[in-house]
N, C-alpha and C. Protein backbone atom coordinates (compact mmCIF):
# COMPACT_ATOMS: atom_id res chain seq x y z
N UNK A 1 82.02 147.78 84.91
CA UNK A 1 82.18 147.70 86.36
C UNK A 1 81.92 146.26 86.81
N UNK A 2 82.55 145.51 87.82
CA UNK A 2 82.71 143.84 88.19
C UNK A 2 81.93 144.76 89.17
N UNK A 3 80.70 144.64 89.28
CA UNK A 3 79.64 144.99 91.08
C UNK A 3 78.95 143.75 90.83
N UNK A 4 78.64 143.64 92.15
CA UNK A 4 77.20 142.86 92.50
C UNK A 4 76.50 142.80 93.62
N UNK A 5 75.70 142.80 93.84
CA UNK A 5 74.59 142.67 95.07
C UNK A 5 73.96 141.28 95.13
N UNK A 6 74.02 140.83 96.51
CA UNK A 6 73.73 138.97 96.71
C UNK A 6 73.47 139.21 98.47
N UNK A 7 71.74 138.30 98.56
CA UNK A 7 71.23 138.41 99.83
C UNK A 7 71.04 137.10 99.76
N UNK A 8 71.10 136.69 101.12
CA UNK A 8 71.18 135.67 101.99
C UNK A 8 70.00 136.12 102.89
N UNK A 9 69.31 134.88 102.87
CA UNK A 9 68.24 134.63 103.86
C UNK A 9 67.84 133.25 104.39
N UNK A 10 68.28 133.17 105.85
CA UNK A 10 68.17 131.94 106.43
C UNK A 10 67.10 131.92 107.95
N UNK A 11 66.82 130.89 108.07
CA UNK A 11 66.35 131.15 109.38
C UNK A 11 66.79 132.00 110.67
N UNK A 12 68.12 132.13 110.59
CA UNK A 12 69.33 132.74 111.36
C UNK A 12 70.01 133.92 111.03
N UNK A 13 69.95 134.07 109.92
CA UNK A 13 70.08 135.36 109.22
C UNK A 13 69.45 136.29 108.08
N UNK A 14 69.47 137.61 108.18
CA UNK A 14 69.06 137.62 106.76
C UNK A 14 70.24 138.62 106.23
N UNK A 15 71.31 138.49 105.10
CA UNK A 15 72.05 139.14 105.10
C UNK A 15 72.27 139.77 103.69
N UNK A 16 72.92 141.13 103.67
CA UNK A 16 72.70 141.99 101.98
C UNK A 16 73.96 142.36 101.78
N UNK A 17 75.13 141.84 100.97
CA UNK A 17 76.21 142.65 100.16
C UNK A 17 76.06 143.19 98.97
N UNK A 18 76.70 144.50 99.09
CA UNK A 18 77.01 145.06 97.73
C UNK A 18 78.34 145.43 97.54
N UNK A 19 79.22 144.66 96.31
CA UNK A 19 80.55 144.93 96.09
C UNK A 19 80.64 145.53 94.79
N UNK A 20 81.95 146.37 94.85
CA UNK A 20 82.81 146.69 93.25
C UNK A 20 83.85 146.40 93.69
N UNK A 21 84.43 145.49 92.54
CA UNK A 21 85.83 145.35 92.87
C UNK A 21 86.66 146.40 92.48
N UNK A 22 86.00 147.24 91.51
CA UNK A 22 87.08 148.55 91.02
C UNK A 22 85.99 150.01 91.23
N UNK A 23 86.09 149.71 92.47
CA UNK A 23 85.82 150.95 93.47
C UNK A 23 86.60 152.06 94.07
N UNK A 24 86.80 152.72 95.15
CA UNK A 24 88.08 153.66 95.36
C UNK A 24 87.75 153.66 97.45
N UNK A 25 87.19 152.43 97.71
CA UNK A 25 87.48 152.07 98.81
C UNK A 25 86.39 152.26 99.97
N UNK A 26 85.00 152.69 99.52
CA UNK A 26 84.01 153.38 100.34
C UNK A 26 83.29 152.17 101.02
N UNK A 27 83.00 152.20 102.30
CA UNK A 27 82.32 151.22 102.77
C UNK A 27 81.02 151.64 103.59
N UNK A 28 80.27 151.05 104.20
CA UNK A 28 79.35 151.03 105.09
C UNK A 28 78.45 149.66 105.48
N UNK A 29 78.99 149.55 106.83
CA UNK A 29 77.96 148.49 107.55
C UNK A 29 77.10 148.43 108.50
N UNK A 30 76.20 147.65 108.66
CA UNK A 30 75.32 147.60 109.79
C UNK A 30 75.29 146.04 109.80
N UNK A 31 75.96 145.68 110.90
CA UNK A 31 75.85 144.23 111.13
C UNK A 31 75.43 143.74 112.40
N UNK A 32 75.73 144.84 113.86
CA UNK A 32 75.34 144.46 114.72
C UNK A 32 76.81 143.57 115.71
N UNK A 33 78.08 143.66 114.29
CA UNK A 33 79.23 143.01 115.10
C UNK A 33 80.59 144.19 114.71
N UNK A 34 79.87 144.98 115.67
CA UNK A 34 80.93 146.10 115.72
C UNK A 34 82.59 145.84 115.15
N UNK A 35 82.88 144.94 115.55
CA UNK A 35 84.53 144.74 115.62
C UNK A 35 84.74 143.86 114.14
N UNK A 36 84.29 143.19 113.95
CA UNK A 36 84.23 142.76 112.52
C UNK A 36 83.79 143.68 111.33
N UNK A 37 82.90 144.73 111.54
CA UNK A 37 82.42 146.26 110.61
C UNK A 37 84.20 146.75 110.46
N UNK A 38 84.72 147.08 111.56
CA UNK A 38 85.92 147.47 111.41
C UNK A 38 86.95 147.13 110.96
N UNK A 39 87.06 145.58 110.89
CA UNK A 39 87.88 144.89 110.40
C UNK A 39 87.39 144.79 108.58
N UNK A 40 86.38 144.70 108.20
CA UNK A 40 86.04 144.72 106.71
C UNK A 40 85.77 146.06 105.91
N UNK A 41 85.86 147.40 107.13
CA UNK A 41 86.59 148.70 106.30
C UNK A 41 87.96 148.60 106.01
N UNK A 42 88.62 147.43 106.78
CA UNK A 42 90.11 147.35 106.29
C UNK A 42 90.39 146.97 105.21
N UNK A 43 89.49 145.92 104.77
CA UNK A 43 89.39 145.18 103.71
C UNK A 43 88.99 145.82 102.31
N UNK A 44 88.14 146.75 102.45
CA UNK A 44 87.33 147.92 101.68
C UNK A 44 88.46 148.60 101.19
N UNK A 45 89.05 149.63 102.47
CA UNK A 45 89.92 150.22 102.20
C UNK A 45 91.24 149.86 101.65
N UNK A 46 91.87 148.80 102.14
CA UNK A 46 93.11 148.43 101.56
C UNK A 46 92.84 147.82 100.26
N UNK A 47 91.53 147.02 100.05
CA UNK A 47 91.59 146.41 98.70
C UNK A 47 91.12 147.59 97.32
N UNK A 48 90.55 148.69 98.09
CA UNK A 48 90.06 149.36 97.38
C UNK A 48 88.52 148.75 96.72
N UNK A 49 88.29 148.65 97.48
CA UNK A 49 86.15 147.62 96.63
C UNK A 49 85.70 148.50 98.15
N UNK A 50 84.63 149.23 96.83
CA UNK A 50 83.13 149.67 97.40
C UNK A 50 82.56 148.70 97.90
N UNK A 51 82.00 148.11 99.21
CA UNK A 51 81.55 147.28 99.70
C UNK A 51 80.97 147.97 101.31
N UNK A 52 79.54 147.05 100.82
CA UNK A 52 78.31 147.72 101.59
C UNK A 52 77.92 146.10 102.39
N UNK A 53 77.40 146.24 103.80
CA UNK A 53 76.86 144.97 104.26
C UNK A 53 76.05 145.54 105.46
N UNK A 54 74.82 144.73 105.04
CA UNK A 54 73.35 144.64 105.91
C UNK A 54 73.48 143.36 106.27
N UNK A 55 73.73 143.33 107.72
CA UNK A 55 73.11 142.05 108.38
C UNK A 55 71.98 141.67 109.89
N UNK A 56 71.24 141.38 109.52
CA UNK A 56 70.51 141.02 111.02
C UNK A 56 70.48 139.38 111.38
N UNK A 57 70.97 139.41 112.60
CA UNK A 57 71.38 137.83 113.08
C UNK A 57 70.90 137.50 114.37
N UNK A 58 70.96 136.33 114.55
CA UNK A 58 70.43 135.81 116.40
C UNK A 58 71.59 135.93 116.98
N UNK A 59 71.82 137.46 117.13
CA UNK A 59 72.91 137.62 117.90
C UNK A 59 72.24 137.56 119.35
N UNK A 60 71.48 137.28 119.38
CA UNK A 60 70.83 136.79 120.85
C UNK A 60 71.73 135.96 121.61
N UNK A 61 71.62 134.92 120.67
CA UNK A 61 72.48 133.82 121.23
C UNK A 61 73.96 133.65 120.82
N UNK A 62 74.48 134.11 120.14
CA UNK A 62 75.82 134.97 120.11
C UNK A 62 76.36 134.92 118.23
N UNK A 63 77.29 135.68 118.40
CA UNK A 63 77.64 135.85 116.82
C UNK A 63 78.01 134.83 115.82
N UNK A 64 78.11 133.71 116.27
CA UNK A 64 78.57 132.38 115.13
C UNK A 64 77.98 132.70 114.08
N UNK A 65 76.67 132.50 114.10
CA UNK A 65 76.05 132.30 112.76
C UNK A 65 76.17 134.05 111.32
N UNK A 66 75.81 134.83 112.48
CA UNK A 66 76.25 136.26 111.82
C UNK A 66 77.18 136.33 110.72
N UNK A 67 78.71 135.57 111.79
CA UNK A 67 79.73 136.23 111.40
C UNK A 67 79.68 135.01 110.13
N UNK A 68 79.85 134.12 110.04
CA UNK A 68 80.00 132.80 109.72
C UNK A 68 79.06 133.18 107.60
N UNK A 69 77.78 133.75 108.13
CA UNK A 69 77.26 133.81 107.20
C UNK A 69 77.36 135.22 106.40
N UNK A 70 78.28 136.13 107.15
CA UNK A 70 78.76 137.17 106.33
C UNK A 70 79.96 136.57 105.36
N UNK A 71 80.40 135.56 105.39
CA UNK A 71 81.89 135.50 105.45
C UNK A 71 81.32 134.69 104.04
N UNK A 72 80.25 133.94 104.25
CA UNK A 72 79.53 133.03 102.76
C UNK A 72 78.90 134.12 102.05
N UNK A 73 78.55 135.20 102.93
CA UNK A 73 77.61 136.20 101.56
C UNK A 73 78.68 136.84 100.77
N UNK A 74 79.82 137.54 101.63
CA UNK A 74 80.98 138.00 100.93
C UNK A 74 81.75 137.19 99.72
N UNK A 75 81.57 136.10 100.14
CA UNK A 75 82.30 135.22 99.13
C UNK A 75 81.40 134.92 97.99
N UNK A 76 80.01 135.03 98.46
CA UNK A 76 79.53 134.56 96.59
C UNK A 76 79.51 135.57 95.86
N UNK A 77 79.70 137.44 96.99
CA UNK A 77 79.66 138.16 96.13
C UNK A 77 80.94 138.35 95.15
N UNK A 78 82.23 138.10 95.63
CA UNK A 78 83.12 138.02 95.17
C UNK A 78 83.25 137.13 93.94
N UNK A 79 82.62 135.51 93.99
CA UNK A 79 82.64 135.04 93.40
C UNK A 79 81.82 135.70 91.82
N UNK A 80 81.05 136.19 92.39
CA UNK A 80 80.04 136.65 91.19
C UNK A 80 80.52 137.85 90.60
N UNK A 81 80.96 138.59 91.16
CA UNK A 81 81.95 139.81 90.31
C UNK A 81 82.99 139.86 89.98
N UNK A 82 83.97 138.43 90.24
CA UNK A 82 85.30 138.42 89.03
C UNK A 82 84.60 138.44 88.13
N UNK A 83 83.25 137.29 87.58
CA UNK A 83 82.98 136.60 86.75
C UNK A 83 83.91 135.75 85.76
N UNK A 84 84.06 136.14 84.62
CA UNK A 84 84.35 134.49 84.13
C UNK A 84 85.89 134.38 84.23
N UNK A 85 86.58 135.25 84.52
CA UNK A 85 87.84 135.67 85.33
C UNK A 85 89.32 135.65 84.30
N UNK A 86 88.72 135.97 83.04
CA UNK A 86 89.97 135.92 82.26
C UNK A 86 90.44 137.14 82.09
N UNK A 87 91.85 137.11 82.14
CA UNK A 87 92.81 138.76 82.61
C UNK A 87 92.84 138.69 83.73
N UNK A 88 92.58 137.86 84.76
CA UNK A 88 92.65 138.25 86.34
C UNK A 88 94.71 138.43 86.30
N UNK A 89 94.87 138.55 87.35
CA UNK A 89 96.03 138.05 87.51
C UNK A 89 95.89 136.85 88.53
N UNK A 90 95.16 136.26 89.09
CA UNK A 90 94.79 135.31 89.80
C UNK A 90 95.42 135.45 91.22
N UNK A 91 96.85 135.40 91.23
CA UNK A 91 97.17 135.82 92.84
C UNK A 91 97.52 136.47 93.03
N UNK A 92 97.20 136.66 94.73
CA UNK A 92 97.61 137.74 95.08
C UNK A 92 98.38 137.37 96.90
N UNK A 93 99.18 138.56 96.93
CA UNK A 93 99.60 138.29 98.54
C UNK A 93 100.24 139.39 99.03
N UNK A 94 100.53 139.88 100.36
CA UNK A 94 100.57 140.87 100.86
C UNK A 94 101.19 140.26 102.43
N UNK A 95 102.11 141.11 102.71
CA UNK A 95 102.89 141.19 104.12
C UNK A 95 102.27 142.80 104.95
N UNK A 96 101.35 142.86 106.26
CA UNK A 96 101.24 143.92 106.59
C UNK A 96 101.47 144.09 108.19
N UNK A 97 102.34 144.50 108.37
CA UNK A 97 102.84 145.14 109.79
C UNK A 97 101.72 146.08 110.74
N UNK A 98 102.05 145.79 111.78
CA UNK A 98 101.03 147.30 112.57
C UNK A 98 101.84 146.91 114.05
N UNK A 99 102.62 147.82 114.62
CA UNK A 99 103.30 147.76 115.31
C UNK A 99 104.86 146.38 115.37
N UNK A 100 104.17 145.66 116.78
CA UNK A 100 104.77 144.52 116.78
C UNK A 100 104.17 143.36 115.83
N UNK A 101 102.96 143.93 115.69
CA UNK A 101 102.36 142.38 115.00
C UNK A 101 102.77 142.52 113.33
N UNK A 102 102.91 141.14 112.87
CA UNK A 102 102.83 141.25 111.56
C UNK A 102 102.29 139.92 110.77
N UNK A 103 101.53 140.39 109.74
CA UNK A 103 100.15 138.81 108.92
C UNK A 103 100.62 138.72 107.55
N UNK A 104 101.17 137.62 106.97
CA UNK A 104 101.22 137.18 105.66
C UNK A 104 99.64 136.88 105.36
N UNK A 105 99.17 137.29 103.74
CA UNK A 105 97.82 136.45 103.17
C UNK A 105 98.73 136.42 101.83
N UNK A 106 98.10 134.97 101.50
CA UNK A 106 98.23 134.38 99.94
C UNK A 106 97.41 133.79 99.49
N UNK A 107 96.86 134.40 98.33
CA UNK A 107 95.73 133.66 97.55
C UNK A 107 95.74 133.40 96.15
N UNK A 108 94.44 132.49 96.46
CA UNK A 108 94.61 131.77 94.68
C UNK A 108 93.18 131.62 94.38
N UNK A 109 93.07 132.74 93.02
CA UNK A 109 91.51 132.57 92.86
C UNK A 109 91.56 131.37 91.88
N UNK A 110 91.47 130.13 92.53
CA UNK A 110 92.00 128.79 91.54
C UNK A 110 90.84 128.14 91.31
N UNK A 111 89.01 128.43 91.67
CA UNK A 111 88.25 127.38 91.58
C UNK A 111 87.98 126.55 92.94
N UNK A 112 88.46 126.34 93.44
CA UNK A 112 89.39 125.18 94.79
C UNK A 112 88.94 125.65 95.70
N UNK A 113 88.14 125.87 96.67
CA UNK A 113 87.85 126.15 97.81
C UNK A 113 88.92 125.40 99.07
N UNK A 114 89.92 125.95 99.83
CA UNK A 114 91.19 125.69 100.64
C UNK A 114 91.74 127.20 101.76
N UNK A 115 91.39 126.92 102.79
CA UNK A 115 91.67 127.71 103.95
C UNK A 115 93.52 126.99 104.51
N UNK A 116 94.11 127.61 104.70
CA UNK A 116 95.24 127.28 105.82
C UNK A 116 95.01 128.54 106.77
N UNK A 117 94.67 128.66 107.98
CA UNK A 117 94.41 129.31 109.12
C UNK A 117 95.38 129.50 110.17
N UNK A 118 96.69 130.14 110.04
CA UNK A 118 97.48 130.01 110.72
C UNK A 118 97.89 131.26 111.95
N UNK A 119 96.48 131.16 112.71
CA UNK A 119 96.48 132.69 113.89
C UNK A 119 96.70 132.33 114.86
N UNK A 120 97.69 132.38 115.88
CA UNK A 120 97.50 132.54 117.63
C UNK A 120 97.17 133.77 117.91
N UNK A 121 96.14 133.89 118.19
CA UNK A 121 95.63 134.91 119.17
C UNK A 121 96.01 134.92 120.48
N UNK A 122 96.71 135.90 120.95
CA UNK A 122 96.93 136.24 122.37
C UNK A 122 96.62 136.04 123.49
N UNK A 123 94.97 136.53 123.15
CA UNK A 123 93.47 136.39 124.03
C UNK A 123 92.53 135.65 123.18
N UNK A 124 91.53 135.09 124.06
CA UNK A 124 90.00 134.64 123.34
C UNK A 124 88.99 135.62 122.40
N UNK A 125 88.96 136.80 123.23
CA UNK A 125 88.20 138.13 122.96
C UNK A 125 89.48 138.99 122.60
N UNK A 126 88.58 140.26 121.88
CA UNK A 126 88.84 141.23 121.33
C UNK A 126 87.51 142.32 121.89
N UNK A 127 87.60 142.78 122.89
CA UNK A 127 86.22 143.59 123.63
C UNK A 127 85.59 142.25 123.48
N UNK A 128 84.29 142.47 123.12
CA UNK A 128 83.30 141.20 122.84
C UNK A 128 82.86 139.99 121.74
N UNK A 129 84.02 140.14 121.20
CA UNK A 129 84.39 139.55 119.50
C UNK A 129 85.19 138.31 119.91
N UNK A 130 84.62 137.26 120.17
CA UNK A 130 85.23 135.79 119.88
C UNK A 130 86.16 135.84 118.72
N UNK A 131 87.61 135.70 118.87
CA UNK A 131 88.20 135.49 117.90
C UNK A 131 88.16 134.12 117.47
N UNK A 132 87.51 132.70 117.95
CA UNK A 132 87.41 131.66 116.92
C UNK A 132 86.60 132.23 115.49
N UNK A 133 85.63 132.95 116.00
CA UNK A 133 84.92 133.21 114.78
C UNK A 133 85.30 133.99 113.72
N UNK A 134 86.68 134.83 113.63
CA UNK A 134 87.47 134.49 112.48
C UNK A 134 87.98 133.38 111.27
N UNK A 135 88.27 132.15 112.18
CA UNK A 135 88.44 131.25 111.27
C UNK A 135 86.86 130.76 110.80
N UNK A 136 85.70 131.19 111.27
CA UNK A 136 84.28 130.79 110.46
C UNK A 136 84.28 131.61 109.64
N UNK A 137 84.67 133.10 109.81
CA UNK A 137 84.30 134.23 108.63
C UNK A 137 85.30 133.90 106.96
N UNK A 138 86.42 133.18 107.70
CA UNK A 138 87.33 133.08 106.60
C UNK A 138 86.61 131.61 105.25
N UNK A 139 86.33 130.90 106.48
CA UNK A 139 85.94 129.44 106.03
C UNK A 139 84.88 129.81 105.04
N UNK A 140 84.05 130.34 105.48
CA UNK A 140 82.40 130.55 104.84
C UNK A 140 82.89 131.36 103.71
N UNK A 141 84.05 132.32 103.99
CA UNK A 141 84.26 133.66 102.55
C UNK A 141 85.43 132.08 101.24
N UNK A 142 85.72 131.53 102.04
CA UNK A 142 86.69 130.22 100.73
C UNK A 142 85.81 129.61 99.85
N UNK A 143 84.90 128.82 100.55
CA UNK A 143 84.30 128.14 100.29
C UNK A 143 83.12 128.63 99.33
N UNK A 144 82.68 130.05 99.46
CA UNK A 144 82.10 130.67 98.22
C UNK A 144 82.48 131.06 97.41
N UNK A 145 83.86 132.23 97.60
CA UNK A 145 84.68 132.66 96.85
C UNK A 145 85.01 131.96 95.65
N UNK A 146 85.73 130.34 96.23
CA UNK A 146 86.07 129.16 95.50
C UNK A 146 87.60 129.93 95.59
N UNK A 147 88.19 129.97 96.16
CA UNK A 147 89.67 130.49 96.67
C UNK A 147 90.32 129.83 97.60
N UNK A 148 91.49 129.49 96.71
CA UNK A 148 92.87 128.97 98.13
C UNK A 148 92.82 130.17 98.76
N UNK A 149 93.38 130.26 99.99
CA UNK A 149 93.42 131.20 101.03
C UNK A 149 94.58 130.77 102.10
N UNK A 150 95.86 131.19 102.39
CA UNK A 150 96.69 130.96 103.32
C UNK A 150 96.95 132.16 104.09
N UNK A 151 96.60 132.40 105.95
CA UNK A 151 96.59 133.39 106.67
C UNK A 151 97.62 132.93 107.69
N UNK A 152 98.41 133.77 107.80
CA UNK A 152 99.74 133.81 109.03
C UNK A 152 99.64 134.72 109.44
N UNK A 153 99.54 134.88 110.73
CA UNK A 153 99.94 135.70 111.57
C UNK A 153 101.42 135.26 111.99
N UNK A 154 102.83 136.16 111.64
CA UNK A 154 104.14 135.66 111.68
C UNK A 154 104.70 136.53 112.97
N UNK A 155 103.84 137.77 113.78
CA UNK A 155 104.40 138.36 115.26
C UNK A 155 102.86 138.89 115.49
N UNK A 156 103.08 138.98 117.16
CA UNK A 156 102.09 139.84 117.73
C UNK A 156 102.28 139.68 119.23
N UNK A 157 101.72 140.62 119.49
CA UNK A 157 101.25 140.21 120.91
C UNK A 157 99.97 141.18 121.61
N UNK A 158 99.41 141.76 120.42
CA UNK A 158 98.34 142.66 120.95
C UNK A 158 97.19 141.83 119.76
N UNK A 159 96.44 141.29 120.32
CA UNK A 159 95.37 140.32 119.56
C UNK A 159 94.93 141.43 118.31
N UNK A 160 94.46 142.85 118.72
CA UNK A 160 93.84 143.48 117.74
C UNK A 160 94.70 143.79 116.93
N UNK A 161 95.82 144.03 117.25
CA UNK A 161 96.84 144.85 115.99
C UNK A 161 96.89 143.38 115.00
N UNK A 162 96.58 142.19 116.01
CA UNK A 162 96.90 140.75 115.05
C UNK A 162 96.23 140.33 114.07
N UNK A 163 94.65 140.86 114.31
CA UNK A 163 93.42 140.46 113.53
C UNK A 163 93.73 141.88 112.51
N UNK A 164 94.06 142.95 112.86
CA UNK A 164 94.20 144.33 112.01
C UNK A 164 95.16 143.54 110.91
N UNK A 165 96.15 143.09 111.47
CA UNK A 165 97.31 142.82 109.87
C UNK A 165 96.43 141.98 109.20
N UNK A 166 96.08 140.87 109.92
CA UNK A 166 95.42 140.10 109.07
C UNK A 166 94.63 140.57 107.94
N UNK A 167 93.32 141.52 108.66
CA UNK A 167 92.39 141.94 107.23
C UNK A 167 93.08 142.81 106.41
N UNK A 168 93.86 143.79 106.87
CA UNK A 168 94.64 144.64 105.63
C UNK A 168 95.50 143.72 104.94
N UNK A 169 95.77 142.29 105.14
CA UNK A 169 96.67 142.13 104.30
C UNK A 169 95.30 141.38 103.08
N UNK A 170 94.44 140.57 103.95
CA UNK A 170 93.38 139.76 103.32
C UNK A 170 92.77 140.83 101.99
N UNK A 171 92.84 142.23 102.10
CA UNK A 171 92.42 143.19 101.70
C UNK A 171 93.23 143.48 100.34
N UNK A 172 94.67 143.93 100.61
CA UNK A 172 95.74 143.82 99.95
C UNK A 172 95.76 142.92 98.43
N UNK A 173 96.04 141.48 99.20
CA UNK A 173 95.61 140.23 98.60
C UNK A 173 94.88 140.25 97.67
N UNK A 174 93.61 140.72 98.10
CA UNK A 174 92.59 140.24 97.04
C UNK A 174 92.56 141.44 96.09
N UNK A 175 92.66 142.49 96.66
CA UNK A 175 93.07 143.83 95.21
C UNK A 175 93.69 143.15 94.45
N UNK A 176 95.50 142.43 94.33
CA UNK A 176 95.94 142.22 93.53
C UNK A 176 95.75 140.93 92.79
N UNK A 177 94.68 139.73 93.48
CA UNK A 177 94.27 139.16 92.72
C UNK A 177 93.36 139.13 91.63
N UNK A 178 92.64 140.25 91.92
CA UNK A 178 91.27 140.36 91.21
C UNK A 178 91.56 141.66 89.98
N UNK A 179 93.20 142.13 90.29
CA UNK A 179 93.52 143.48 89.52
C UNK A 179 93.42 142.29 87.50
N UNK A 180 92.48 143.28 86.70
CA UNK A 180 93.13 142.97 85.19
C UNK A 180 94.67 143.12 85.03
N UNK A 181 95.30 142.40 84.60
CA UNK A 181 96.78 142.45 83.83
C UNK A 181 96.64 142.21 82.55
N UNK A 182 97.27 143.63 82.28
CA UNK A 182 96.88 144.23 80.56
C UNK A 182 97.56 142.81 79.31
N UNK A 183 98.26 142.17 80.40
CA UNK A 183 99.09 141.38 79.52
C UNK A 183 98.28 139.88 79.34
N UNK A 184 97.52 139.97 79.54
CA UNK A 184 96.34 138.74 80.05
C UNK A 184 95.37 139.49 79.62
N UNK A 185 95.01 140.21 79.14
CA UNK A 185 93.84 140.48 78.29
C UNK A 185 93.11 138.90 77.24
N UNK A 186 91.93 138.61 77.82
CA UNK A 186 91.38 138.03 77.35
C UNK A 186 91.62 136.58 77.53
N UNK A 187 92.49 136.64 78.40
CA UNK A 187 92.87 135.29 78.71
C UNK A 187 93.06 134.20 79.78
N UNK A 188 92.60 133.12 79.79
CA UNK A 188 92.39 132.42 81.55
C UNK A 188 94.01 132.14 81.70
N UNK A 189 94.23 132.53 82.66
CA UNK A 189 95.30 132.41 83.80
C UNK A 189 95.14 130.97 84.36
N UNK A 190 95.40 129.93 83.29
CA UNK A 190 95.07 128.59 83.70
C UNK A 190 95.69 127.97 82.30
N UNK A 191 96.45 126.62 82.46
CA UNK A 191 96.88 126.11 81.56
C UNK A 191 95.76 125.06 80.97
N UNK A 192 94.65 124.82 82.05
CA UNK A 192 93.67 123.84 82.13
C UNK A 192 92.66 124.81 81.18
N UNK A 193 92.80 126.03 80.97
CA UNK A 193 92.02 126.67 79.84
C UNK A 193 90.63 126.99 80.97
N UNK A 194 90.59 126.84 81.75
CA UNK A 194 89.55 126.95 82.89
C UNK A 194 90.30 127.28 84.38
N UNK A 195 89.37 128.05 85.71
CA UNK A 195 89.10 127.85 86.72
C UNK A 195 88.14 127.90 87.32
């Protein structure tokens, strides 16, 4: 089983993931950022990874740091349960519709930490969910992960159905990056013999 459990503790947060990447989709959160819990059962569910998250934050003073540092705990957990990543198939990508809106994700578990962020949001908010702080959740999950990451939003006009394609596709994505390919057994998906 690729699981792992990885806590984060900062002055600003203290935060707990637990992932499987070859899980059958079960989630549960307590984060305190309602609308983002929902958006990473998408992720759960479409990628299929058991994934659990405890967070307590100064959401006093508003969600930056929360979201920002879920997005780094998620990513080292990820990072830590490909492990040494030979047989991955390395990328992955996914087109997902929900009404009018529709989100390309493409990724590359390449080593490389690289965001392209390509969302217009409609509105600022989503109920009480700053959508800048998407592009922090994404940034903080690259940069641990160690993953190229390219996000389009290519239609919308209802902000939530926009952020919805997004994580089901982000979700999508990373299932098929992180899936073994029997044909790559034992082997890095890298000509550099490394990622």
């Amino acid at each position: 089983m690729r699981s792992t459990q990885v806590t984060r503790n900062t002055l600003e947060t203290q935060i707990s993931v637990s992932l499987n990447l070859d899980g059958t989709g079960k989630s549960s959160f307590d984060t305190g950022v309602p609308f983002l819990d929902h958006m990473l059962d998408q992720v759960a569910r479409h990628g299929l990874f058991d994934l659990s998250i405890v967070a307590k934050g100064d959401l006093h003073i508003d969600a930056h740091h929360t979201v920002e540092d879920m997005g780094i705990t998620l990513g080292q957990a990820f990072n830590q349960a490909i492990g040494d990543k030979k047989g991955l198939r390395r990328y992955g990508h996914a087109y997902v519709p929900l009404d009018e809106a529709l989100s390309r994700v493409v990724l590359d578990i390449s080593g490389r930490p690289g965001l392209v962020f390509n969302v217009d949001f409609v509105r600022a908010t989503i109920g009480e969910f700053d959508v800048d702080l998407f592009h922090e959740f994404f940034q903080g999950f690259v940069n641990h992960a160690l993953v190229t990451l390219h996000v389009d939003c290519l239609a919308g006009n209802n902000a939530h159905h926009q952020a919805e394609t997004v994580f089901k596709a982000f979700g999508r994505a990373l299932r098929m990056a992180v899936e073994m390919d029997p044909r790559m057994a034992g082997m890095m998906p890298s000509t550099k013999g490394s990622l």
